[in-house]
C-alpha atoms as a PDB file:
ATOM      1  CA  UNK A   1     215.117  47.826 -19.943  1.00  0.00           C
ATOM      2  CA  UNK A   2     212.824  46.687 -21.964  1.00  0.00           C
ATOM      3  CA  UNK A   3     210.403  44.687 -18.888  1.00  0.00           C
ATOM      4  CA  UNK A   4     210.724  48.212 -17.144  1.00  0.00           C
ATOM      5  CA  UNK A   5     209.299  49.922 -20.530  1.00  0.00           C
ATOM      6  CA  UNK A   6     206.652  47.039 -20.744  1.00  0.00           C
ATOM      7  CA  UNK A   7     205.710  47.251 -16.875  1.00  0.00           C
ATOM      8  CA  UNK A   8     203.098  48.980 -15.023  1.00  0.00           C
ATOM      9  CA  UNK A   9     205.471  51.833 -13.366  1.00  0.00           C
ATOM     10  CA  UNK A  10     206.438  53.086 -16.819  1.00  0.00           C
ATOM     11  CA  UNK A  11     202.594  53.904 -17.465  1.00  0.00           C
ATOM     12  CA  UNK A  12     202.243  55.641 -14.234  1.00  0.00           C
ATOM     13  CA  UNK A  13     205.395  57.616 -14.932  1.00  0.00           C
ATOM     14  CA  UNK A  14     204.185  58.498 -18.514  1.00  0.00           C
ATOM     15  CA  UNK A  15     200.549  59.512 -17.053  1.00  0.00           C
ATOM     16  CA  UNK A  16     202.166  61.864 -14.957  1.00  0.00           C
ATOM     17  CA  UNK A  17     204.534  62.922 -17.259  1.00  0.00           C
ATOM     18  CA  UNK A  18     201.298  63.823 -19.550  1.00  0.00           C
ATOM     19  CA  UNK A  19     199.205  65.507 -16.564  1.00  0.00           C
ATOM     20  CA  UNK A  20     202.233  67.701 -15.527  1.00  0.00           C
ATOM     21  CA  UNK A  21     202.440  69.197 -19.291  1.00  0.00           C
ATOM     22  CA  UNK A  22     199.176  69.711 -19.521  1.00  0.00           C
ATOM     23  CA  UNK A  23     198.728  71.488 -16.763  1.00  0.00           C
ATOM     24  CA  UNK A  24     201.756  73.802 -17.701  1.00  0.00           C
ATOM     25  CA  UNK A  25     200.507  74.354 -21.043  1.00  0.00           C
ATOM     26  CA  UNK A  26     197.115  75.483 -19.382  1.00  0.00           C
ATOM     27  CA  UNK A  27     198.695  77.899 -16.942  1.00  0.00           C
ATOM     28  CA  UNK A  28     200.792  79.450 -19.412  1.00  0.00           C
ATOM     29  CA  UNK A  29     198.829  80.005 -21.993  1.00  0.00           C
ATOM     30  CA  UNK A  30     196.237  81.487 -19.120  1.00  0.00           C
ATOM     31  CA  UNK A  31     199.153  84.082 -17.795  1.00  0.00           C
ATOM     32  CA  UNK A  32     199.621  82.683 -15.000  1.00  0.00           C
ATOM     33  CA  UNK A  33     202.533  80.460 -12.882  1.00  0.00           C
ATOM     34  CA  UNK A  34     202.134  76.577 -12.348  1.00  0.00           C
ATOM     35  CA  UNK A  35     203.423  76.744  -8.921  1.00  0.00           C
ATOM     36  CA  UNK A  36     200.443  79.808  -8.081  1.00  0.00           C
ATOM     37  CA  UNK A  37     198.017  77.426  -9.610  1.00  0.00           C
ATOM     38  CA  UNK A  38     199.080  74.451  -7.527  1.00  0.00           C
ATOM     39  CA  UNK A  39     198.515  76.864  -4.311  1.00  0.00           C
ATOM     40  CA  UNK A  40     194.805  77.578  -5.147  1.00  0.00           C
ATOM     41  CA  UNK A  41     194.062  73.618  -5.911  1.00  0.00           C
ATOM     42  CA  UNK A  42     195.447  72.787  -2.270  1.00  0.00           C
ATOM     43  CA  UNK A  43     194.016  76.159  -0.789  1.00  0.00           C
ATOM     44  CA  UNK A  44     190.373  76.529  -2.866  1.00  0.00           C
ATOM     45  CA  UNK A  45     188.622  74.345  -0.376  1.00  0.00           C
ATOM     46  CA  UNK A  46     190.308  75.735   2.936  1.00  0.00           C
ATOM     47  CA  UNK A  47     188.995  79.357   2.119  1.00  0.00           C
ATOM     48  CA  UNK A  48     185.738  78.380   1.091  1.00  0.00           C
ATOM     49  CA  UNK A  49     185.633  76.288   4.705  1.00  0.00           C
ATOM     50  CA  UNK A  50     186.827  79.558   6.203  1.00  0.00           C
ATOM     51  CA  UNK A  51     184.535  81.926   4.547  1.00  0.00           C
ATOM     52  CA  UNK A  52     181.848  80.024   5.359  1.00  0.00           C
ATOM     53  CA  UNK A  53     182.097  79.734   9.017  1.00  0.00           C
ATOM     54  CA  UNK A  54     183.299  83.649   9.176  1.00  0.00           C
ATOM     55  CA  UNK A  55     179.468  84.199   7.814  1.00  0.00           C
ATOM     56  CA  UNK A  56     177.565  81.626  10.175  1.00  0.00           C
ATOM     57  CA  UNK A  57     179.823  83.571  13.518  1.00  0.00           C
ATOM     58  CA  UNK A  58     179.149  87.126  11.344  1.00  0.00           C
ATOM     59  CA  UNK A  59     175.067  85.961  11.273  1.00  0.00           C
ATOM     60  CA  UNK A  60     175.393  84.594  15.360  1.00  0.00           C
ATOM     61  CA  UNK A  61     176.342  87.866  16.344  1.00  0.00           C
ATOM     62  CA  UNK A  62     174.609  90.060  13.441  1.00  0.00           C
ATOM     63  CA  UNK A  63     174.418  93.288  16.070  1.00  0.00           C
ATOM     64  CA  UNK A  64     173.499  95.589  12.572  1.00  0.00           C
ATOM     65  CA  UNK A  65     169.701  95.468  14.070  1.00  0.00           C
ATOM     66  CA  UNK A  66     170.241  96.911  17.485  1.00  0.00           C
ATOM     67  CA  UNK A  67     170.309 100.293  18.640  1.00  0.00           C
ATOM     68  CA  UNK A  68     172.985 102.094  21.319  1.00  0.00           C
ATOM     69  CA  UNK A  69     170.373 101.724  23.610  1.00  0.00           C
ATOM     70  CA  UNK A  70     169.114  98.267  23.112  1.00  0.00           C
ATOM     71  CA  UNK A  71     172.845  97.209  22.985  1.00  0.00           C
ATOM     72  CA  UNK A  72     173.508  98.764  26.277  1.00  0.00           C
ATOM     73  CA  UNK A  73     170.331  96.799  28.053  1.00  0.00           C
ATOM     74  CA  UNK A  74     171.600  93.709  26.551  1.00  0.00           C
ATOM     75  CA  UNK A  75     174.853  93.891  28.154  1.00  0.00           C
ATOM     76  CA  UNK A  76     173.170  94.791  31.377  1.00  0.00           C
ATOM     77  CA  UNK A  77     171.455  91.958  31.001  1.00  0.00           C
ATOM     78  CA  UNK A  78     173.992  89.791  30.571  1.00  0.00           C
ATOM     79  CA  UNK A  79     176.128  91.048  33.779  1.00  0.00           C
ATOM     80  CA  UNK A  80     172.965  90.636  35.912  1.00  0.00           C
ATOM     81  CA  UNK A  81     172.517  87.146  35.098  1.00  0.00           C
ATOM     82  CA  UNK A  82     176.237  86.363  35.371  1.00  0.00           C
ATOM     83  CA  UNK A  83     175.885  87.830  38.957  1.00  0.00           C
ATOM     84  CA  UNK A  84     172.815  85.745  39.573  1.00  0.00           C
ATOM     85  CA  UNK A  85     175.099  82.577  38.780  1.00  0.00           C
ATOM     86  CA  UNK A  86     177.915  83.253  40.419  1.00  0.00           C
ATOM     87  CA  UNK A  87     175.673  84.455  43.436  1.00  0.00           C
ATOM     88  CA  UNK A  88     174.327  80.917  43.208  1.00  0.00           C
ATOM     89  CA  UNK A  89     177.455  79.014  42.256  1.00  0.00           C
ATOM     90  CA  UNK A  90     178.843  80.723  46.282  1.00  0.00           C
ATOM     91  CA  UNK A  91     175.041  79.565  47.904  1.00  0.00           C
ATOM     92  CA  UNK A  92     175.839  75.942  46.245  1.00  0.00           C
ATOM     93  CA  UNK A  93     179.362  75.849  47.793  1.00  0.00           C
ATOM     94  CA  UNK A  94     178.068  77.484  50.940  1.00  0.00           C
ATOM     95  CA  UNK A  95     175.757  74.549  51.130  1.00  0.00           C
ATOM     96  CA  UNK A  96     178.040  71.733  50.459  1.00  0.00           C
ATOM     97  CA  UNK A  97     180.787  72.871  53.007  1.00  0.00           C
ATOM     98  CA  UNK A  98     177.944  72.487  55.589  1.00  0.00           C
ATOM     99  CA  UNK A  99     176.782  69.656  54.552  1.00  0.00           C
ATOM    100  CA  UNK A 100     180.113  67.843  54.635  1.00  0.00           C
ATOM    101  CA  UNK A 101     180.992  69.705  58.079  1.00  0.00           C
ATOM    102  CA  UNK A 102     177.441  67.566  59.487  1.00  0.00           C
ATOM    103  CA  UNK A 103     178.445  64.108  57.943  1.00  0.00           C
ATOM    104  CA  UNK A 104     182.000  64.674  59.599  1.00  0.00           C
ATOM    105  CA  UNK A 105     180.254  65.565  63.179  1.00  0.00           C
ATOM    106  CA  UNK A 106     177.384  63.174  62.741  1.00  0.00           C
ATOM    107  CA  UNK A 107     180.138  60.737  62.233  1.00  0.00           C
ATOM    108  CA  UNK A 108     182.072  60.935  65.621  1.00  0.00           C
ATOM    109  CA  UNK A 109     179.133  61.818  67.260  1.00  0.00           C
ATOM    110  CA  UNK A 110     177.889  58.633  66.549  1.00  0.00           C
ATOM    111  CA  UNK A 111     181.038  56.625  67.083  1.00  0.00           C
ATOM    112  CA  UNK A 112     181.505  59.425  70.325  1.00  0.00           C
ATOM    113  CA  UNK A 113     178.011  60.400  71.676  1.00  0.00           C
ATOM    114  CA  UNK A 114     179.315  62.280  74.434  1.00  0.00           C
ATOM    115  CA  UNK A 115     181.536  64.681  72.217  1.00  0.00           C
ATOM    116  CA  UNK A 116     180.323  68.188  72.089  1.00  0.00           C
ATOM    117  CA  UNK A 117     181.402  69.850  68.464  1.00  0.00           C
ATOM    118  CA  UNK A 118     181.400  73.254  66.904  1.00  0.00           C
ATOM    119  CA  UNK A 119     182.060  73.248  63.070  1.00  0.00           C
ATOM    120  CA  UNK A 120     184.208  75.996  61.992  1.00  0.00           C
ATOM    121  CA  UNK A 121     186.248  76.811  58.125  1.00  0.00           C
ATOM    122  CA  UNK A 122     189.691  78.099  57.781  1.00  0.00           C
ATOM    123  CA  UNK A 123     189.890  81.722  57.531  1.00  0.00           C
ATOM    124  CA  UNK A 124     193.246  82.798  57.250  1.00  0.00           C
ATOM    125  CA  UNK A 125     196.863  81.918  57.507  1.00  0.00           C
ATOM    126  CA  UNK A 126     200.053  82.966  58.664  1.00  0.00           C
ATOM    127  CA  UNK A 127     202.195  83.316  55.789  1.00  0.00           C
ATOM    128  CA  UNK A 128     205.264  83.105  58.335  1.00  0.00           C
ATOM    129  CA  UNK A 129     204.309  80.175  60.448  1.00  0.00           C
ATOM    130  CA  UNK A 130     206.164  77.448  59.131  1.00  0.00           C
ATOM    131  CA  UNK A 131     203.627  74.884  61.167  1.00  0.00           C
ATOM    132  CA  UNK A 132     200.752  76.195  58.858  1.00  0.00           C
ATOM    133  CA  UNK A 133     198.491  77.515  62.333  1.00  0.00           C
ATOM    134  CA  UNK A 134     195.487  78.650  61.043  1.00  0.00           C
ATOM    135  CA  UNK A 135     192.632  81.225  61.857  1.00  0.00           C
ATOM    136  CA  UNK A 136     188.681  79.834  62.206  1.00  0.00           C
ATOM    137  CA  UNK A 137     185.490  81.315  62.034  1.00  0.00           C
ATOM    138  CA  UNK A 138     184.052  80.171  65.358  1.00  0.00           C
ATOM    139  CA  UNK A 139     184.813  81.808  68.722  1.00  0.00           C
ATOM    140  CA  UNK A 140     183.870  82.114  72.307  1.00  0.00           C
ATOM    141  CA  UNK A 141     179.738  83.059  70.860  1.00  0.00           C
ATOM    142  CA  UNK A 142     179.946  79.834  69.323  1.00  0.00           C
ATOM    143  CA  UNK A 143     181.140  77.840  72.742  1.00  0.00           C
ATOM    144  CA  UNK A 144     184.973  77.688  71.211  1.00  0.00           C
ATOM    145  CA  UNK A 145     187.789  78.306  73.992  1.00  0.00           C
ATOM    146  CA  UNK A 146     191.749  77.925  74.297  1.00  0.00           C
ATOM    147  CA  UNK A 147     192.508  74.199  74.682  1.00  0.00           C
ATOM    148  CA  UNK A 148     189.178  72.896  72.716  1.00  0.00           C
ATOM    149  CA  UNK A 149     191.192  70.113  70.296  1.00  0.00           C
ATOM    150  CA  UNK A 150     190.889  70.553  66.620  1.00  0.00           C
ATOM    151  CA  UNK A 151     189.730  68.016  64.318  1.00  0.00           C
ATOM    152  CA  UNK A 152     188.917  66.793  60.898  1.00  0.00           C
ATOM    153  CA  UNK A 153     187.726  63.718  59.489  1.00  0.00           C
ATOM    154  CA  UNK A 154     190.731  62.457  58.967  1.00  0.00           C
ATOM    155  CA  UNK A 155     191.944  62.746  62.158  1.00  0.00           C
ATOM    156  CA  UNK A 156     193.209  65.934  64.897  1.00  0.00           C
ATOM    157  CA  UNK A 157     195.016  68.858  63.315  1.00  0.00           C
ATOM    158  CA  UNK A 158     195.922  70.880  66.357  1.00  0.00           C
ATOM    159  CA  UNK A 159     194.460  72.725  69.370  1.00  0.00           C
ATOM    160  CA  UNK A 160     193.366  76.249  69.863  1.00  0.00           C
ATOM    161  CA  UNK A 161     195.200  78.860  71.455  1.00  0.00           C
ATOM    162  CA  UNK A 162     193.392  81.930  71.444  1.00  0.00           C
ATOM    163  CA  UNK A 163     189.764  82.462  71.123  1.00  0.00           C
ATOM    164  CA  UNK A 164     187.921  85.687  70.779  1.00  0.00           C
ATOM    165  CA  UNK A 165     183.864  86.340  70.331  1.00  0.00           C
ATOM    166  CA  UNK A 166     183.782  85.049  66.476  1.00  0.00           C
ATOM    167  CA  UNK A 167     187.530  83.634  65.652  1.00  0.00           C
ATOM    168  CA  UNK A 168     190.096  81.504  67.136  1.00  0.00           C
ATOM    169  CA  UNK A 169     193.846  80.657  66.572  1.00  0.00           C
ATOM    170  CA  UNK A 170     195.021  77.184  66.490  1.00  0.00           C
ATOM    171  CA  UNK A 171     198.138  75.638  66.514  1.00  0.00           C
ATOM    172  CA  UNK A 172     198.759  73.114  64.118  1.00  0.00           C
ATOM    173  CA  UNK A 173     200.169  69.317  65.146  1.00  0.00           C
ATOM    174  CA  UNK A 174     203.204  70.135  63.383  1.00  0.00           C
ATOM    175  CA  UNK A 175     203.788  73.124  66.094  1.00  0.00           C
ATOM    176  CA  UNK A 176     207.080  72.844  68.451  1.00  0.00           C
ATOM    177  CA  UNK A 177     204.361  74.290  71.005  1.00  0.00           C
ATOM    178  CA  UNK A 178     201.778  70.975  70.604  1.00  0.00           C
ATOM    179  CA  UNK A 179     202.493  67.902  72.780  1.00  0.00           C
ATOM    180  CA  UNK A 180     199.809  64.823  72.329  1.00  0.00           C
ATOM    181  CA  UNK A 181     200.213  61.460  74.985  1.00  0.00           C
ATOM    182  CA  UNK A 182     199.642  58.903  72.327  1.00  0.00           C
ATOM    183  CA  UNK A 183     199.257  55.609  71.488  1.00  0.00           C
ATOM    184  CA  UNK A 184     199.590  52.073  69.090  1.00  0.00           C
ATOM    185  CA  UNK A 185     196.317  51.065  68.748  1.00  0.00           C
ATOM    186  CA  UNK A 186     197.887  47.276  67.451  1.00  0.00           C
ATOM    187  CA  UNK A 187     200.942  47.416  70.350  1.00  0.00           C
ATOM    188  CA  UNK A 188     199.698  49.089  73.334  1.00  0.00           C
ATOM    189  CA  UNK A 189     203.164  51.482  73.518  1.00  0.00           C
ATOM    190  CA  UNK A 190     202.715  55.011  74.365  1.00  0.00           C
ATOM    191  CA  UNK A 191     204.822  57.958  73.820  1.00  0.00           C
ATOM    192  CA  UNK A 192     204.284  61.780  73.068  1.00  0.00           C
ATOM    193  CA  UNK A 193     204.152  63.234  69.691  1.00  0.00           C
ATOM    194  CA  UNK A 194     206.093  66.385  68.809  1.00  0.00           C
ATOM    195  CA  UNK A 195     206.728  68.936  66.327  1.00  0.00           C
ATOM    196  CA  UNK A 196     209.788  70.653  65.293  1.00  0.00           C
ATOM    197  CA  UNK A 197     210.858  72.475  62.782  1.00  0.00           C
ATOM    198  CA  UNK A 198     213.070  69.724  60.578  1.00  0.00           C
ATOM    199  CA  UNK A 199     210.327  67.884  60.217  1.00  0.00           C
ATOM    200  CA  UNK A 200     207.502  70.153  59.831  1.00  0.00           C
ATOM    201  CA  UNK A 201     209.063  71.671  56.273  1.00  0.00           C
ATOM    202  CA  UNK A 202     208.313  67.740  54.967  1.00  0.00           C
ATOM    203  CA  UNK A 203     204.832  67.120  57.276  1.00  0.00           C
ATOM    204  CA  UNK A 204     205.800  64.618  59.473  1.00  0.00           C
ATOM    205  CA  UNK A 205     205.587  64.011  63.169  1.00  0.00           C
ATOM    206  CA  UNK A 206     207.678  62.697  66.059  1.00  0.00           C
ATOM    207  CA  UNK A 207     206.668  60.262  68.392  1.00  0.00           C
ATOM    208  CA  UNK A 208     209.337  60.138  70.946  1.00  0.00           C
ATOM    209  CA  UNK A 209     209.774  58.128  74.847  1.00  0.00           C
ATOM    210  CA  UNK A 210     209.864  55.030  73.389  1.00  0.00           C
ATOM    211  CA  UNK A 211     212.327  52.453  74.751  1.00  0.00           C
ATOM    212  CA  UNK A 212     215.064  51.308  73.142  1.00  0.00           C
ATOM    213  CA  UNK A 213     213.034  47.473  72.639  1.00  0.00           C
ATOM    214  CA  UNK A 214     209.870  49.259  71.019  1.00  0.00           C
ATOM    215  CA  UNK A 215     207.835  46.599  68.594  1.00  0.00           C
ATOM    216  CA  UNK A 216     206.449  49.621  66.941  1.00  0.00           C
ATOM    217  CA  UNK A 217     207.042  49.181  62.881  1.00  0.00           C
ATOM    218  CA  UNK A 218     206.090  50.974  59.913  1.00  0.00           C
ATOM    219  CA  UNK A 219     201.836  50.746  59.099  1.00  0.00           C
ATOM    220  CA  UNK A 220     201.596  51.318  62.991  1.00  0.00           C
ATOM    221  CA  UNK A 221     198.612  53.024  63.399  1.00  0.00           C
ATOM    222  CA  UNK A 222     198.835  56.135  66.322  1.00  0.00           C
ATOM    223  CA  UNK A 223     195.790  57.752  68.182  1.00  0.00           C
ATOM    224  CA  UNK A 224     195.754  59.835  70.995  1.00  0.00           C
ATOM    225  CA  UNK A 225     195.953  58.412  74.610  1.00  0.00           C
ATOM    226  CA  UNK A 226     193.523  60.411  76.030  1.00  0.00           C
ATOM    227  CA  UNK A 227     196.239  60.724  78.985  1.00  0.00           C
ATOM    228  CA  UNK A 228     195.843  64.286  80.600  1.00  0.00           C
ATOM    229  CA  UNK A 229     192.602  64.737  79.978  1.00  0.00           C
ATOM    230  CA  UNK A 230     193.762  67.753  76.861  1.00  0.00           C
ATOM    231  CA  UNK A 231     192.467  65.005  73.835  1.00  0.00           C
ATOM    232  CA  UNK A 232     189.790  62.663  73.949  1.00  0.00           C
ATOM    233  CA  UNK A 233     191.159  59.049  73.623  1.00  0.00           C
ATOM    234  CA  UNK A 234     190.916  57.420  70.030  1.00  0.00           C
ATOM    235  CA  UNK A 235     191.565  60.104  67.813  1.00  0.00           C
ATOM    236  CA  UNK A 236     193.333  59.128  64.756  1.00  0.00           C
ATOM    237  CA  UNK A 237     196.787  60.887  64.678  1.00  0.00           C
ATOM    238  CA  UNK A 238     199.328  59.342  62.189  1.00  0.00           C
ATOM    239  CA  UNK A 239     201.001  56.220  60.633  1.00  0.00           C
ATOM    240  CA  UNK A 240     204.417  55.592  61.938  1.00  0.00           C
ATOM    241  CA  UNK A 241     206.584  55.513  58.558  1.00  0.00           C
ATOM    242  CA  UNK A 242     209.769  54.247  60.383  1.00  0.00           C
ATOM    243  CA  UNK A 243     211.829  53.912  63.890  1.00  0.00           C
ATOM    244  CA  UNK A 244     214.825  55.815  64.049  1.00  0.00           C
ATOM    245  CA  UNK A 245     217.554  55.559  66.893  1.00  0.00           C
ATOM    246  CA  UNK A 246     218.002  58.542  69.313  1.00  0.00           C
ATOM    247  CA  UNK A 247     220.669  60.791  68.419  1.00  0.00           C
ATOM    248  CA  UNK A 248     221.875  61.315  72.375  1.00  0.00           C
ATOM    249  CA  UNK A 249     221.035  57.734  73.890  1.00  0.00           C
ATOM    250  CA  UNK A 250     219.533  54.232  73.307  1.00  0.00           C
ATOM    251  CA  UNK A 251     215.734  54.974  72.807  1.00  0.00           C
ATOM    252  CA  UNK A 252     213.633  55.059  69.826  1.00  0.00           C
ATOM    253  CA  UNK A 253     211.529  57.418  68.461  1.00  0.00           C
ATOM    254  CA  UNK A 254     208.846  57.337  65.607  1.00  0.00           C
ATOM    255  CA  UNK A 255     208.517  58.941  62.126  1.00  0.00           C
ATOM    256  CA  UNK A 256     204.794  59.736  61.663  1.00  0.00           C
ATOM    257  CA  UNK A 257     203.104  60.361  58.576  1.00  0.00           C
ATOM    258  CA  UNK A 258     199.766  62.748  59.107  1.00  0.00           C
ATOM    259  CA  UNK A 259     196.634  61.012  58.033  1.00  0.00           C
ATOM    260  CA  UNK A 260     195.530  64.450  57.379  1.00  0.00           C
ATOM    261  CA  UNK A 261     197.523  66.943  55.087  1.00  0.00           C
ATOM    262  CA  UNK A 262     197.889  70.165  58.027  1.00  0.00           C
ATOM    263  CA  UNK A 263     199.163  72.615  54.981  1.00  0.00           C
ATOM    264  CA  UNK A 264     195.590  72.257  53.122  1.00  0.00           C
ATOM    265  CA  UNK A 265     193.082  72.034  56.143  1.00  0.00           C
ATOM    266  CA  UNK A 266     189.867  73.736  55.202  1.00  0.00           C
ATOM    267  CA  UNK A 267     186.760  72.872  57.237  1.00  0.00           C
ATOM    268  CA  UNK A 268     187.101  71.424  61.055  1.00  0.00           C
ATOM    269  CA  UNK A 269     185.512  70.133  63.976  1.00  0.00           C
ATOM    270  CA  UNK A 270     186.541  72.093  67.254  1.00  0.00           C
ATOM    271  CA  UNK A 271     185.854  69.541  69.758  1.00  0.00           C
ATOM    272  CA  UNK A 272     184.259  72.132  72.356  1.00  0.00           C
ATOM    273  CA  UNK A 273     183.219  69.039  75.760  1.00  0.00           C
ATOM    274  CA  UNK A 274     184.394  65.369  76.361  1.00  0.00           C
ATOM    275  CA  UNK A 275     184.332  63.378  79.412  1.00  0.00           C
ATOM    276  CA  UNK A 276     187.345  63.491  81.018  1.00  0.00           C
ATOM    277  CA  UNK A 277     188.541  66.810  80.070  1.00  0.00           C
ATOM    278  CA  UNK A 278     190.957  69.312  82.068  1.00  0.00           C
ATOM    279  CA  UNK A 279     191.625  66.117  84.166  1.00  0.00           C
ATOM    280  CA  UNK A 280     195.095  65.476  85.157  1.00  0.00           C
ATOM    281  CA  UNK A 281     196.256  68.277  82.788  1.00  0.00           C
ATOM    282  CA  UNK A 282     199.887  67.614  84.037  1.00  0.00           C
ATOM    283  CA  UNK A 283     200.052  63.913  84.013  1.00  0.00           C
ATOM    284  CA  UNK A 284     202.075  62.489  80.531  1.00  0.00           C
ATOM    285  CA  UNK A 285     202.407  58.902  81.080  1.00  0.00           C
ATOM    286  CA  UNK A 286     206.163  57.849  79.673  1.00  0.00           C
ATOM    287  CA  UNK A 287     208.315  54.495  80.297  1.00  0.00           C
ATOM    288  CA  UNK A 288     210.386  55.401  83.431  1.00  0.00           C
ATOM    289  CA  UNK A 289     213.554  57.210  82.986  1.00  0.00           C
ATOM    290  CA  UNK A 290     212.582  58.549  79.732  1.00  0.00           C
ATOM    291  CA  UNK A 291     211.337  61.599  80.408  1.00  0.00           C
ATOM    292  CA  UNK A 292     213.882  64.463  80.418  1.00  0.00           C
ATOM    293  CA  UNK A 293     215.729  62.096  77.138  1.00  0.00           C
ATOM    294  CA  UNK A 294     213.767  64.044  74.599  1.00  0.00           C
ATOM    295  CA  UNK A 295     214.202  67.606  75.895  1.00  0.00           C
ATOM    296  CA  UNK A 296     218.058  66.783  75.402  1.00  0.00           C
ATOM    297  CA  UNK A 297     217.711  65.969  71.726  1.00  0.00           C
END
């Protein structure tokens, strides 16, 4: 007891003891509460903060000196140079959708001289098409007609199906209605990619005809085949994800992954000329025996 009277926590305790009597004494005698006065020493410096910002925003937007009038023209003003920006802010996106649409056809026209492109942005969706088919701004003026392939950088999204003077329908990859003659560009194997429904609600492909010994494995890359004469060879299609086992016979067929995202397409190429097309529309070049297997399933 008498170490704890002698020690250094006793004196703290006894300071505080002293502080906390004081400062009752103080408040009392003044009329008012200790517990009122212990508010305004923790909340003193936050009002003055407070009040002192209130008056620098009160001074920014002192209006006291303007008339009805004057007021009026200023908010006039304001509105016409908001328009100006946002007019400017569409003329700079304008601009920078055009300029990506020339590095993506300057691009395979360099790799493809002989390609003929149109560039064209999305205009409008079907809300009901579970394939996500799409509506462009480039028609028949612009040298767009049913059949033309439909392109991105990434690789083709689809084909169009309907062309008037200044818009088009296309069909997206994913579409029951699109069949590409494809290829491995590492194995050589061919086959035709699909859509159906199943696999369109998780954007993925089928690539089906292929026998049941297939080397293909997942990181295969797939291009069209250029068989038919519909697609130019080379274009970048998918990546196969894995090989699955028919569900009627022995063959194989293909998940594909999209090396473009078909629900989010914005600007494309429509590939308008290539050499080769309309040829052998009707030819699909399949492993023998294979090619009524898929129409079962």
């Amino acid at each position: 007891m008498n170490e704890f009277l002698k020690g250094s926590s006793f004196k703290v305790l006894v300071i505080a003891v002293v502080v906390l009597l004081g400062l009752l004494i103080y408040t009392v005698s003044a009329g008012g509460s200790l517990i009122a006065s212990l508010l305004g020493f923790v909340s003193s410096p936050m009002q003055s903060v407070a009040t002192e910002l209130t008056g620098n925003v009160t001074e920014f937007l002192d209006l006291d000196g303007f008339t009805k009038s004057e007021l009026k023209e200023l908010v006039s003003s304001l509105q016409e140079e908001n328009n100006a920006l946002q007019d400017r802010l569409v003329e700079y996106d304008s601009v920078m959708r055009e300029n990506q649409q020339l590095k993506t056809q300057l691009h395979i026209s360099q790799e493809e001289p002989e390609i003929e492109m149109r560039s064209a942005s999305v205009i409008g969706r079907d809300p009901n098409d579970v394939f996500y088919g799409f509506s462009i701004n480039a028609g028949t003026l612009a040298g767009v007609s049913t059949g033309d392939p439909v392109i991105t950088s990434r690789g083709l999204v689809g084909i169009v199906v309907q062309a008037s003077a200044t818009t088009s329908k296309v069909n997206c990859l994913l579409s029951e209605d699109v069949e590409v003659s494809a290829i491995s560009i590492d194995k050589q194997e061919v086959g035709v990619v699909r859509g159906n429904v199943t696999m369109a609600s998780s954007g993925l492909l089928r690539l089906g005809f292929l026998s049941s010994e297939t080397k293909l494995e997942p990181g295969d890359i797939i291009t069209t085949s250029g068989v038919g004469g519909v697609y130019p060879p080379k274009l970048k299609i998918g990546q196969v994800q894995s090989i699955e086992k028919s569900e009627t016979d022995v063959s194989r067929y293909a998940v594909l992954k999209p090396f473009e995202d078909l629900s989010e397409v914005r600007e494309v190429q429509v590939i308008t000329s290539f050499p080769g097309q309309g040829e052998d529309e009707n030819v699909v070049e399949l492993d023998p025996g294979q090619d009524n297997q898929e129409d079962a399933e």
